[in-house]
Protein backbone atom coordinates (compact mmCIF):
# COMPACT_ATOMS: atom_id res chain seq x y z
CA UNK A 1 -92.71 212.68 156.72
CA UNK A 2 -88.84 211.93 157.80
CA UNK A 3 -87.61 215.42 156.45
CA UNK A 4 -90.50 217.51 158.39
CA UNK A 5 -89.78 215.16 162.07
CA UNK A 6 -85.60 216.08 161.26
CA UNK A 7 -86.87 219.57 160.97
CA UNK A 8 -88.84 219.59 164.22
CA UNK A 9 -85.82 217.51 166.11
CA UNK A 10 -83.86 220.60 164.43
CA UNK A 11 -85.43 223.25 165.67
CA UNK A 12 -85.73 221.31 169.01
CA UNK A 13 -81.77 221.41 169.32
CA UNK A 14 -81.70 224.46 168.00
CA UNK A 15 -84.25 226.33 170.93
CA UNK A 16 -82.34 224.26 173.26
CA UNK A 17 -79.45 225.87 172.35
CA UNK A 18 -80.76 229.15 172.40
CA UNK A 19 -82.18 228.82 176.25
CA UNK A 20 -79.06 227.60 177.01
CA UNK A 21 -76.63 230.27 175.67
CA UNK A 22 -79.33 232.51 177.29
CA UNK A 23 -78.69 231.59 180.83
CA UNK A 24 -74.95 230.91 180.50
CA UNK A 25 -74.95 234.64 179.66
CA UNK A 26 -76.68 235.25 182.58
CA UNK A 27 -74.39 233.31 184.81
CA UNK A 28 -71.47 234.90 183.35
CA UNK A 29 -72.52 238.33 183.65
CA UNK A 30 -73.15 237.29 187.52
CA UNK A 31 -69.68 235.98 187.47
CA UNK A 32 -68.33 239.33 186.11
CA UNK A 33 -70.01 241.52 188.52
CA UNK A 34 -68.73 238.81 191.48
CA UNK A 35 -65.20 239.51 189.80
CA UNK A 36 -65.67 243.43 190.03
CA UNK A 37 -67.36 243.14 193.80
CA UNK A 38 -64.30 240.88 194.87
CA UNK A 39 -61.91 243.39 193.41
CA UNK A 40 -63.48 246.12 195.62
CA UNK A 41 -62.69 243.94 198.35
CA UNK A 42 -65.87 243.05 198.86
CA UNK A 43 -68.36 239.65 199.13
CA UNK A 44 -71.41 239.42 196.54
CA UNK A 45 -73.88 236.94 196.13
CA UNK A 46 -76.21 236.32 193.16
CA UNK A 47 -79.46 233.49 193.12
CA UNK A 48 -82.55 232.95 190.85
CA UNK A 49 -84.71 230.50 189.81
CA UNK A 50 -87.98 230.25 188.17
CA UNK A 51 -90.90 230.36 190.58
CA UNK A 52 -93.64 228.35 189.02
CA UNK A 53 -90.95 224.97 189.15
CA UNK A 54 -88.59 226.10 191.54
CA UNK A 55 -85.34 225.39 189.01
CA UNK A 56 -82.23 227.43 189.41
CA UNK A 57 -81.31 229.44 187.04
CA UNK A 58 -78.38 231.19 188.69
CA UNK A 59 -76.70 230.36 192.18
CA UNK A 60 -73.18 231.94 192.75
CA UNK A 61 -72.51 231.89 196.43
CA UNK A 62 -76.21 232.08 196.86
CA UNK A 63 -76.11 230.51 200.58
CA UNK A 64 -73.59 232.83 201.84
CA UNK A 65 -74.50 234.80 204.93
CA UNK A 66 -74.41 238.62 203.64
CA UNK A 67 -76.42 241.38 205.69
CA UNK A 68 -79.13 242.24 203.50
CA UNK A 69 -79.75 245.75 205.03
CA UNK A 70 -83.69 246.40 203.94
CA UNK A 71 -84.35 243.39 202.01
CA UNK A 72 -84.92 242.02 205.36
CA UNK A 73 -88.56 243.11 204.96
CA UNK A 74 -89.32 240.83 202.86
CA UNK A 75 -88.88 237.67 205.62
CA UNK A 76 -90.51 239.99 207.99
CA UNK A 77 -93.60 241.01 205.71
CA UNK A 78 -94.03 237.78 204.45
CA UNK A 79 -94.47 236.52 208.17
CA UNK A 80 -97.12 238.76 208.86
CA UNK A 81 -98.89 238.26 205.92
CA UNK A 82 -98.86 234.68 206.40
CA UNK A 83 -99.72 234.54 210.31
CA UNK A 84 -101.41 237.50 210.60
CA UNK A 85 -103.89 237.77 207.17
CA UNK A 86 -104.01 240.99 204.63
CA UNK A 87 -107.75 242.18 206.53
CA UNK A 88 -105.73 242.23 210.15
CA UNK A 89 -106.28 245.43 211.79
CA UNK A 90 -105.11 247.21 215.20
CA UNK A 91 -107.50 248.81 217.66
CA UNK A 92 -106.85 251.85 219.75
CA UNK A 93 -109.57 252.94 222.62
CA UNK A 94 -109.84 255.37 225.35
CA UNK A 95 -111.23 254.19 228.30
CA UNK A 96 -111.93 256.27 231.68
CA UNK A 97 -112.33 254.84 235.13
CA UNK A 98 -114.22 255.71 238.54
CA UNK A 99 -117.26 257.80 237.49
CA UNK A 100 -118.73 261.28 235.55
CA UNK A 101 -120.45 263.09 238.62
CA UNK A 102 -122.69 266.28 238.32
CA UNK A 103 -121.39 269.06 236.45
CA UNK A 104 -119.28 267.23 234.01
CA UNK A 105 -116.72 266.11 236.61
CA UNK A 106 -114.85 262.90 236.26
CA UNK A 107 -113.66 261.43 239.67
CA UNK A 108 -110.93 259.03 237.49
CA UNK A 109 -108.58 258.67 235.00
CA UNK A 110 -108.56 258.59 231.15
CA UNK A 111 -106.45 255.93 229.60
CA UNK A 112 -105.15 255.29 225.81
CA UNK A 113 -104.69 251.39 225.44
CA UNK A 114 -101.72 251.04 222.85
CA UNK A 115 -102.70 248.54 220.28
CA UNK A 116 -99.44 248.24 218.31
CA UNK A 117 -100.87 250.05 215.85
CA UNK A 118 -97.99 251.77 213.19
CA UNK A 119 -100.24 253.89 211.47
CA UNK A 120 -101.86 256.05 214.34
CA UNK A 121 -101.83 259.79 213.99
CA UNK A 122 -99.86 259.38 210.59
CA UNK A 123 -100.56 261.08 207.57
CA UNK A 124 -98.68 258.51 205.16
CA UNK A 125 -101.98 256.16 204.81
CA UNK A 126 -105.36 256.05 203.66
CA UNK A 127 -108.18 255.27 206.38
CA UNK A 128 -105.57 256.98 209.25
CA UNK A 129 -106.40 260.14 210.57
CA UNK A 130 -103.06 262.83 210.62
CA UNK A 131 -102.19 263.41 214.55
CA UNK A 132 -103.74 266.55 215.05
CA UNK A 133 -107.47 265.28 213.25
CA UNK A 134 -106.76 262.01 215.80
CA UNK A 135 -105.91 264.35 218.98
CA UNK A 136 -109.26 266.57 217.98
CA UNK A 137 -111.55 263.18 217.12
CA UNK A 138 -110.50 261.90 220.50
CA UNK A 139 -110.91 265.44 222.67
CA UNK A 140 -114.19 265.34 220.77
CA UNK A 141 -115.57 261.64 221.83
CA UNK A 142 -114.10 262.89 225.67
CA UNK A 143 -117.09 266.32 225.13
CA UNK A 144 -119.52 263.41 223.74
CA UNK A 145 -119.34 261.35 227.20
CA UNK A 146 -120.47 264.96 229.17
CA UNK A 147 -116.91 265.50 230.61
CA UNK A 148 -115.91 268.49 231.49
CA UNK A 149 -113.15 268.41 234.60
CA UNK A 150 -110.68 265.82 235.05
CA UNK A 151 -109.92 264.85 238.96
CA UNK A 152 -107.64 262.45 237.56
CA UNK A 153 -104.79 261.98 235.33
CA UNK A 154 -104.29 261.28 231.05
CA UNK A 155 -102.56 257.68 231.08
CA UNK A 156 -101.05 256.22 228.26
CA UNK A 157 -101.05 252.49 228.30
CA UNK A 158 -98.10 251.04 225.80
CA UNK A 159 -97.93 247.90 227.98
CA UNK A 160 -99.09 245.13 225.42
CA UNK A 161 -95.27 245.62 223.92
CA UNK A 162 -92.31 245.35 225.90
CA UNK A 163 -90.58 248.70 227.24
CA UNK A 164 -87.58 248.44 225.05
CA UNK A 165 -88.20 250.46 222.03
CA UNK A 166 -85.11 249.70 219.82
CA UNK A 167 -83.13 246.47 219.04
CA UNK A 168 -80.13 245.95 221.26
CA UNK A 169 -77.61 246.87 218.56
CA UNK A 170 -78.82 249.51 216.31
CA UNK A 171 -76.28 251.94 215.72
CA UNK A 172 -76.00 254.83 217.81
CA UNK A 173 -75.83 257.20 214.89
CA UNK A 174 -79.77 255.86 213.80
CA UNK A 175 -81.74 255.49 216.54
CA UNK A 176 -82.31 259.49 217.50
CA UNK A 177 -83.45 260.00 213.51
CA UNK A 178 -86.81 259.27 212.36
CA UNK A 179 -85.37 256.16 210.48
CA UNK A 180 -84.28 254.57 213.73
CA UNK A 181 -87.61 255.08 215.77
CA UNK A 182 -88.30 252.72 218.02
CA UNK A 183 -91.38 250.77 218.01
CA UNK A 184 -94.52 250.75 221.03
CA UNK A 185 -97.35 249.51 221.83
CA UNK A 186 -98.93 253.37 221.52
CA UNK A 187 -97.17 254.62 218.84
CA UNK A 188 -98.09 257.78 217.30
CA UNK A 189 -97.15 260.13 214.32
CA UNK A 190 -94.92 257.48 213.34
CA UNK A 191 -93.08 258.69 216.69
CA UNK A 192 -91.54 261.07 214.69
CA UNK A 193 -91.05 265.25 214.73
CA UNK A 194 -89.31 267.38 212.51
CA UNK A 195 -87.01 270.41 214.37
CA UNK A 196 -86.23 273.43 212.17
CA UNK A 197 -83.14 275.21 212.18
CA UNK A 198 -82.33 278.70 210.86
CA UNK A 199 -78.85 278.26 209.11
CA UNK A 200 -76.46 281.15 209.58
CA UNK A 201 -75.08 283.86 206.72
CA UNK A 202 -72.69 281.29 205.36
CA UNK A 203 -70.99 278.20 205.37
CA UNK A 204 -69.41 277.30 208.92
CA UNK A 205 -71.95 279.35 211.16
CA UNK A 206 -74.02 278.00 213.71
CA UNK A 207 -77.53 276.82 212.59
CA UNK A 208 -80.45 278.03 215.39
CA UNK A 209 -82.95 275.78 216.54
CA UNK A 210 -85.97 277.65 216.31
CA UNK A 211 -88.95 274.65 216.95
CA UNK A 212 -89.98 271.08 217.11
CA UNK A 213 -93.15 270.20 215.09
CA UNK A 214 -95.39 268.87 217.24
CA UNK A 215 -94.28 270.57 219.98
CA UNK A 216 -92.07 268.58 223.04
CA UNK A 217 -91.78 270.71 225.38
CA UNK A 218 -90.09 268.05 227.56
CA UNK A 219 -87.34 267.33 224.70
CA UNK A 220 -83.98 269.76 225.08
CA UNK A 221 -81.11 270.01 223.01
CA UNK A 222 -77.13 270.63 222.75
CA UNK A 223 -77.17 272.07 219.71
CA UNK A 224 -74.23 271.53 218.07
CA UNK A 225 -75.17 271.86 214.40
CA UNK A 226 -73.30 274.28 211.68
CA UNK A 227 -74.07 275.76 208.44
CA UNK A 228 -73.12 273.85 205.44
CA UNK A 229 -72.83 274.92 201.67
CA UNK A 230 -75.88 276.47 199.92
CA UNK A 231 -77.87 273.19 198.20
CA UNK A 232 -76.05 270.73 200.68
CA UNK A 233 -79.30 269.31 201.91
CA UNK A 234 -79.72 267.46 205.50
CA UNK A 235 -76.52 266.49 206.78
CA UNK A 236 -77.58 266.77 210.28
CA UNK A 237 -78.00 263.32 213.04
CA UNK A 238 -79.86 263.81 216.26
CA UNK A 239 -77.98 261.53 219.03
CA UNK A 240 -80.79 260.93 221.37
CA UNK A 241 -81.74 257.74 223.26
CA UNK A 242 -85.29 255.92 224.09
CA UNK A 243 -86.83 257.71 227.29
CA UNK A 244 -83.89 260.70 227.06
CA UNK A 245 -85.19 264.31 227.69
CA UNK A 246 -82.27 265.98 226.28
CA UNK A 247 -80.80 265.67 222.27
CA UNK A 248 -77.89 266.38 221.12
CA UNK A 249 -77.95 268.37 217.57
CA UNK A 250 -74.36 267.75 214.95
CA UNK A 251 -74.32 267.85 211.34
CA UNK A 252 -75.12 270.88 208.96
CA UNK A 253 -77.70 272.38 207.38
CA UNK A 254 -77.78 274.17 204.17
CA UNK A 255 -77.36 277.85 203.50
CA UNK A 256 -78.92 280.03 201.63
CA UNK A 257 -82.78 279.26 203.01
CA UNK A 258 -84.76 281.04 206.05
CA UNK A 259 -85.19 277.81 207.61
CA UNK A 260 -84.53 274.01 207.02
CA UNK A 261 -85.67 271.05 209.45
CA UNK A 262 -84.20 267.43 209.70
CA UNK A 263 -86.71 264.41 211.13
CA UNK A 264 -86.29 262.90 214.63
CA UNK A 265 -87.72 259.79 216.81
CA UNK A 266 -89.83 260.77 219.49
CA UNK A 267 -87.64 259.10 222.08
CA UNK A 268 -90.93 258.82 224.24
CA UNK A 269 -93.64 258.09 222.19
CA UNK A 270 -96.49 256.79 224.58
CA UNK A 271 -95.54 259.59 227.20
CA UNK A 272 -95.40 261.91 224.44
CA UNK A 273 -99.16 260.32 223.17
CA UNK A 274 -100.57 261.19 226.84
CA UNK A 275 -98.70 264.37 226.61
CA UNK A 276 -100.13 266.27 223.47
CA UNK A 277 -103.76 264.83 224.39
CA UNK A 278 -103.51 266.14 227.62
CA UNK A 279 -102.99 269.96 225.92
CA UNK A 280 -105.70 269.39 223.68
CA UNK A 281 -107.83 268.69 226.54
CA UNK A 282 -107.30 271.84 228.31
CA UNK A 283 -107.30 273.60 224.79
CA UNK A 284 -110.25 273.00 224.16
CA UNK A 285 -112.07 273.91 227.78
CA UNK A 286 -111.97 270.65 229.45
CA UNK A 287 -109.94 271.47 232.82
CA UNK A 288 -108.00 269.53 235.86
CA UNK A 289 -108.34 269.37 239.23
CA UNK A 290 -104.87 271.11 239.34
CA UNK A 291 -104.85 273.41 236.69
CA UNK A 292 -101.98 274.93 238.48
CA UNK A 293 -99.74 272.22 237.93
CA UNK A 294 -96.88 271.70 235.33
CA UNK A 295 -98.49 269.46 232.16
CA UNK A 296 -95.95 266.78 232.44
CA UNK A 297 -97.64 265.50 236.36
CA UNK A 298 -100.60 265.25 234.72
CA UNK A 299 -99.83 263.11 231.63
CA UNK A 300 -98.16 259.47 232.70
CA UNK A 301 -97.14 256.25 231.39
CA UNK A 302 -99.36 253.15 233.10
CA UNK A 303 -96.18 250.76 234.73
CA UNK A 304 -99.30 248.24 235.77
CA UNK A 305 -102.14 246.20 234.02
CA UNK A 306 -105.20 247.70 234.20
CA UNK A 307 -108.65 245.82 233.46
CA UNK A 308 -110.78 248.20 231.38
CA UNK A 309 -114.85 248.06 231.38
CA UNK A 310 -116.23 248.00 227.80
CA UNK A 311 -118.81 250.06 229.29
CA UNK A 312 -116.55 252.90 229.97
CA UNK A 313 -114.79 253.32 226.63
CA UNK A 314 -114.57 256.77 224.95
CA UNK A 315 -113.15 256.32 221.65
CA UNK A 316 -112.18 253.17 219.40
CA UNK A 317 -110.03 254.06 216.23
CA UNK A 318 -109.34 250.88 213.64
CA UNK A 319 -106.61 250.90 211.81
CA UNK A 320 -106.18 250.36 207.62
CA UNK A 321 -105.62 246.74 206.66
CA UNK A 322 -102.14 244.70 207.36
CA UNK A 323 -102.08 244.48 203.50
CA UNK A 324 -101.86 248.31 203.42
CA UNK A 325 -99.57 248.53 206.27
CA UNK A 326 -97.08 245.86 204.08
CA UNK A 327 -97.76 248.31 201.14
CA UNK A 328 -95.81 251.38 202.73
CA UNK A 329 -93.34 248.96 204.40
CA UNK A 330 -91.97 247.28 201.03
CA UNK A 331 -93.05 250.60 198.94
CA UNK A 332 -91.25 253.18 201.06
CA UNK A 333 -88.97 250.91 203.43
CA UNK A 334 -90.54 251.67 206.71
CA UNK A 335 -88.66 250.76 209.54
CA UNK A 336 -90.63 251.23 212.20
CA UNK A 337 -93.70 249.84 210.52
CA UNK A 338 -91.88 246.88 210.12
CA UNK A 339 -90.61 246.61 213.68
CA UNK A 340 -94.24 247.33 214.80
CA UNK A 341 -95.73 244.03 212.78
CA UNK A 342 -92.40 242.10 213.74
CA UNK A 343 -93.49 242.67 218.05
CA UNK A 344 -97.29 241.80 216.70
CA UNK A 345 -96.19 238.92 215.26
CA UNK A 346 -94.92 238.01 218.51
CA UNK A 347 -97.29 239.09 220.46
CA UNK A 348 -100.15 236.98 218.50
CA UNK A 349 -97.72 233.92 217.86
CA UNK A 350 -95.61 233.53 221.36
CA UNK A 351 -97.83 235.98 223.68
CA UNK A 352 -95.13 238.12 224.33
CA UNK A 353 -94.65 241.43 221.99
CA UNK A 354 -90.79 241.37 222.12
CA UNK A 355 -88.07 241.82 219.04
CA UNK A 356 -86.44 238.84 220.98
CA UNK A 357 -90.59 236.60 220.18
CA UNK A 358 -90.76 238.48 217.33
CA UNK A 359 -87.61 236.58 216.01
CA UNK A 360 -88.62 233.34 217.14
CA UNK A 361 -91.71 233.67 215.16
CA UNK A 362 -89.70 234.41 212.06
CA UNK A 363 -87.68 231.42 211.99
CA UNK A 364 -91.20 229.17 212.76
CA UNK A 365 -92.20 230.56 209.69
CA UNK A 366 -89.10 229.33 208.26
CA UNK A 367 -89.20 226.03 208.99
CA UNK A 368 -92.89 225.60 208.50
CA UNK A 369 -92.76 225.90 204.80
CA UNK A 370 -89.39 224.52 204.80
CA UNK A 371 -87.62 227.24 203.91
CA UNK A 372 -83.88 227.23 204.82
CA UNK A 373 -82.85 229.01 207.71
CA UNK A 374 -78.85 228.44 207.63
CA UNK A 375 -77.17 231.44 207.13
CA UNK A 376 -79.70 233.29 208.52
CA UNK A 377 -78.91 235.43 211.97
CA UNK A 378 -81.74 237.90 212.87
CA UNK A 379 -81.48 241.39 215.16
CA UNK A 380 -84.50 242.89 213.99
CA UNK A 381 -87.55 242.79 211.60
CA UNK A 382 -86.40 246.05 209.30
CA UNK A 383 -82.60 245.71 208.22
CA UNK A 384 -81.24 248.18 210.32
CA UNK A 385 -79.00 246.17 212.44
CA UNK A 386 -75.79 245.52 210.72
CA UNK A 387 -75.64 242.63 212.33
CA UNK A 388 -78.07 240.84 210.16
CA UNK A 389 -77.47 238.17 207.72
CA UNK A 390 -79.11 236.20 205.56
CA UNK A 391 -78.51 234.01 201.60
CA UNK A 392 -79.74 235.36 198.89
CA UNK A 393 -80.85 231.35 198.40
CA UNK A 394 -83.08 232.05 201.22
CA UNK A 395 -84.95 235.62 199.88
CA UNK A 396 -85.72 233.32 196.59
CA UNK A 397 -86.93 230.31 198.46
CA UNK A 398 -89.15 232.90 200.24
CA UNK A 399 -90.50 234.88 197.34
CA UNK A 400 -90.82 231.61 195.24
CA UNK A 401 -92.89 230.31 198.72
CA UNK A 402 -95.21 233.64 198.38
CA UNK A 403 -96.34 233.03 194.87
CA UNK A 404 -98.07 230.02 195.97
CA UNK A 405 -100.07 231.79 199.18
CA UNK A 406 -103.30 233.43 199.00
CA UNK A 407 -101.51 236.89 200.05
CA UNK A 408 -99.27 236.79 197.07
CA UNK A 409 -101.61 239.96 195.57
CA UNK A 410 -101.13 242.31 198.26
CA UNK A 411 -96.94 241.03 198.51
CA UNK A 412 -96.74 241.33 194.93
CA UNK A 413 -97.92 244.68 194.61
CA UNK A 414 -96.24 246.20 197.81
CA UNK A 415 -92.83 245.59 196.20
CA UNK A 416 -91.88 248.82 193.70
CA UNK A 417 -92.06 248.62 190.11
CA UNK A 418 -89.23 249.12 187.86
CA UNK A 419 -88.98 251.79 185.64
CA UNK A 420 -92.55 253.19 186.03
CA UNK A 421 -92.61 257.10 186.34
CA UNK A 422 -95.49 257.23 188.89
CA UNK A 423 -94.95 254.25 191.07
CA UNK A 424 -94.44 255.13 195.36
CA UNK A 425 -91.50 252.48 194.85
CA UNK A 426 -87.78 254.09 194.44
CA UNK A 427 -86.95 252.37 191.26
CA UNK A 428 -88.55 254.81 188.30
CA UNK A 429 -85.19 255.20 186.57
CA UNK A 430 -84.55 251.21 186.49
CA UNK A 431 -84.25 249.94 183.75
CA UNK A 432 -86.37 252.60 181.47
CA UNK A 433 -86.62 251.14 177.66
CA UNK A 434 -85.71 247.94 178.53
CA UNK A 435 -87.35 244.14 179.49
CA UNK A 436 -87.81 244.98 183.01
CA UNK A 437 -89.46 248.35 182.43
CA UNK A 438 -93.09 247.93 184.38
CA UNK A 439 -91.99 244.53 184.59
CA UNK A 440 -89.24 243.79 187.71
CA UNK A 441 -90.84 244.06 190.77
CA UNK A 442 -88.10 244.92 194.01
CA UNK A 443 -87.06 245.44 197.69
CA UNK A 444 -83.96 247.21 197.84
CA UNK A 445 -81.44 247.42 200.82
CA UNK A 446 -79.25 249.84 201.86
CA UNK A 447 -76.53 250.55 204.91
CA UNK A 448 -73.18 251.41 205.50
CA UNK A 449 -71.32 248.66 202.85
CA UNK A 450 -74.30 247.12 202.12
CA UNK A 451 -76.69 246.96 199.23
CA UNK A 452 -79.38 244.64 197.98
CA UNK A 453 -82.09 244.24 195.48
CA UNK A 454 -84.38 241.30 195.72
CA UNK A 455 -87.94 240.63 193.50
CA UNK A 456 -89.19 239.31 190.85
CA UNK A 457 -88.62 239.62 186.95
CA UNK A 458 -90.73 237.91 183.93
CA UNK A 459 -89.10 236.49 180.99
CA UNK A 460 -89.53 236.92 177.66
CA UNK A 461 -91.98 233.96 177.88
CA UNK A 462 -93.92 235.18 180.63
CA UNK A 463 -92.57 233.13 183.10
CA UNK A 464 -92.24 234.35 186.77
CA UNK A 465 -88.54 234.47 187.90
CA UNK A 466 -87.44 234.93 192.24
CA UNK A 467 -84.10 236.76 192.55
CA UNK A 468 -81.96 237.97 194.94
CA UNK A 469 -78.90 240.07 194.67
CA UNK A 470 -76.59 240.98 197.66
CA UNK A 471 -73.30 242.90 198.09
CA UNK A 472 -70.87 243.58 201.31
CA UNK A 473 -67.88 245.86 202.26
CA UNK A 474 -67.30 247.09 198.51
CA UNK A 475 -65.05 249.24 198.18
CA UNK A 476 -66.89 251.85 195.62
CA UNK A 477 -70.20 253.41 194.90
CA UNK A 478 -73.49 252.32 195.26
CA UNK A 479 -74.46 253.44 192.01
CA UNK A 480 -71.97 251.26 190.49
CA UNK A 481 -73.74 248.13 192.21
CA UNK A 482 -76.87 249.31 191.05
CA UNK A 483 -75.75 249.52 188.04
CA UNK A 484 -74.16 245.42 187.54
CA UNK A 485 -77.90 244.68 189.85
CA UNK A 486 -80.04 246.10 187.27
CA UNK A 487 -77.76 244.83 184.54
CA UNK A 488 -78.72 241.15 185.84
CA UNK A 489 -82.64 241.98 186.33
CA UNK A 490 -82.02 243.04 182.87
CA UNK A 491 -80.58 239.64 181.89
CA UNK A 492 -83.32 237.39 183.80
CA UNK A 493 -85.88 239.19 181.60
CA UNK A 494 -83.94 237.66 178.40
CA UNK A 495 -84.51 234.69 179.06
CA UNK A 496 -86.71 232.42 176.85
């Protein structure tokens, strides 16, 4: 009886010992990828700790304030889930005014009442029709009310948002590409077009433009962009600011194909809504009083609240689910997505649909499940603003916070999956034939000198494990960070 309880003390001490050589190796391989990051001249911070208890397991500089780049999504999705619920949906109507006289004739206007909804007129989501199967539904439900002639004008309404489509300081160099695209209340085709160029002969000849898809016939350019080496790929930047009318084209484009096209932001997006709906109308046989007229006087932006009779609405399109909206955010890193839930946040939480409410509403959430906020300095809702910050400490506390939540299904599953050939996520070659293979679940980050990788990780014993990794100003390669990052997702999964 003594020998068998020494045995068991034994092997007590001796799986003690184990765990705790296991996550000293852990917090020295953190400690040698600090070293490295250091060396480059750069600031790193490392935190993890084990969800289901809350212990750390690894904390090296893990409240320092480091921009996080598109980890940022996580505070902002995790907001939304929590205020807003996975089932919350947007609605987007039509509404006319005045009345539909003999003949067909409306003696009004026709209005489309922005929502906020991200998803309208994109192709990029189950349950939303593509923008030119929205523009036809819509002309379609105008027929279906016996209209015929317009003695009125197309209004877009974008009014429930505030008129400033981009955060004060993202960088010039974003906001005219489809990855800086600002956010509205009447956002459409993820207020983005593509413009196609037809590079020249060879390398260091002019590039043509030769069309915007859809069209903006409104939208100019300077064109200023070259020809780059055959297999280059898209090394062109439209410089183009909200409301502008003219672009300005620089970059290259590769040689060696008949045409190539880059991705832009609408820089009008509500105008732009009232715009193409307004062609579709008269495409399809519906006519205004003043056919005769240039497009553009008869499509308008609303400057004034309008109160709309339910008895007069043309068209209602729902949206998919927030849960589905937070699945392409985390999945593909959507900016504007995010930026569109960060001003509905605001709007449903401090009745103004503002970045600046938006914000507000993001550190509430914060401090309601007492999560720490120092260290934390928000711009936006995406991670575009290099101005950002935020602690690794805090990303854990957050995702650690989410486990416990009735959303923590949809968040979960939105984040990509390490290692796994056919996931949406961008981490397939992660860790292949090792622990975190199907296993690590991750938000990445990346912007000039920044990269990040926060999720979660299982260890050997099954137990759930919150981490955050976060590097500044290195002076290397970001496959080299990846590298050390996966390395310590890698480690996490070791443990006992």
């Amino acid at each position: 009886m003594i020998r068998i309880l020494v045995t068991g003390f034994y092997l007590l001490i001796v799986s003690f010992t184990i765990s705790a050589q296991t996550v000293q190796s852990v917090i020295s391989k953190a400690d040698s990828c600090l070293n490295v990051i250091k060396k480059a001249n750069g600031q790193g911070s490392f935190y993890a700790e084990y969800t289901d208890t809350g212990e750390q397991i690894l904390d090296l500089n893990g409240e320092e304030a480091l921009a996080p780049a598109s980890c940022m999504k996580i505070l902002t999705s995790s907001a939304a889930l929590a205020k807003l619920g996975g089932d919350y949906r947007y609605e987007t109507k039509i509404f006319y005014d005045g009345e539909i006289g003999k003949g067909g004739i409306l003696n009004g206007n026709i209005y489309i009442v922005g929502d906020g909804d991200p998803t309208l007129g994109s192709n990029k989501i189950k349950g939303s029709l593509p923008l030119d199967s929205l523009i036809d539904h819509w002309v379609e439900a105008v027929k279906a009310k016996g209209i015929k002639k317009i003695n009125g004008r197309i209004f877009a309404d974008a009014l429930k948002y505030e008129m400033y489509t981009v955060p004060d300081d993202w960088p010039w160099i974003d906001i005219g590409n489809y990855y800086g695209a600002g956010a509205s209340a009447l956002t459409i085709n993820e207020n983005m077009y593509s413009i196609y160029f037809r590079p020249g002969s060879k390398e260091g000849s002019k590039a043509d433009v030769l069309r915007t898809e859809p069209e903006i016939s409104w939208l100019s350019f300077i064109n200023k962009m070259m020809t780059g080496k055959e297999g280059s790929g898209d090394n062109g930047y439209i410089y183009c600011a909200p409301l502008q009318t003219q672009a300005v084209l620089k970059g290259t484009v590769p040689a060696g194909v008949p045409e190539f096209s880059i991705k832009g932001s609408i820089p009008d997006p509500s105008y732009f809504a009232a715009f193409y709906f307004s062609k579709a109308l008269l495409r399809s046989g519906i006519i205004f009083q003043n056919t005769d007229i240039d497009l553009s006087n008869i499509a308008a932006k609303l400057d004034y609240p309008v109160a709309y009779d339910n008895a007069k609405k043309i068209s209602s399109v729902i949206s998919p689910s927030l849960r589905k909206i937070v699945f392409i955010i985390n999945k593909k890193s959507h900016n504007l997505y995010t930026e569109q839930i960060l001003r509905e946040l605001a709007y449903k939480q401090k009745k103004e649909g503002s970045t600046k409410k938006g914000i507000e509403a993001l550190y509430d959430f914060m401090k309601e499940n007492n999560i720490p906020s120092e260290g934390v300095y928000l711009h936006d809702g995406c991670g575009l603003s290099r101005s950002d910050a935020i602690t690794a400490k805090t990303f854990v506390k957050i995702l650690s916070f989410n486990t416990k939540q009735n959303y923590f299904n949809d968040f979960y599953n939105s984040l990509g999956i390490a290692g796994k050939e056919d996931d949406e996520g961008f981490f397939q070659n992660y860790g292949r034939h090792t622990l975190i293979e199907n296993n690590a679940r991750i938000k990445d980050g990346l912007i000039g000198h920044v990269r990040s990788h926060t999720g979660y990780v299982k260890s050997r014993s099954g137990r759930l494990i919150a981490f955050s990794f976060i590097a500044n100003n290195y002076n290397g390669q970001t496959k080299d960070i990846n590298k050390m990052h996966t390395e310590m997702m890698i480690k996490l999964a070791e443990l006992r």
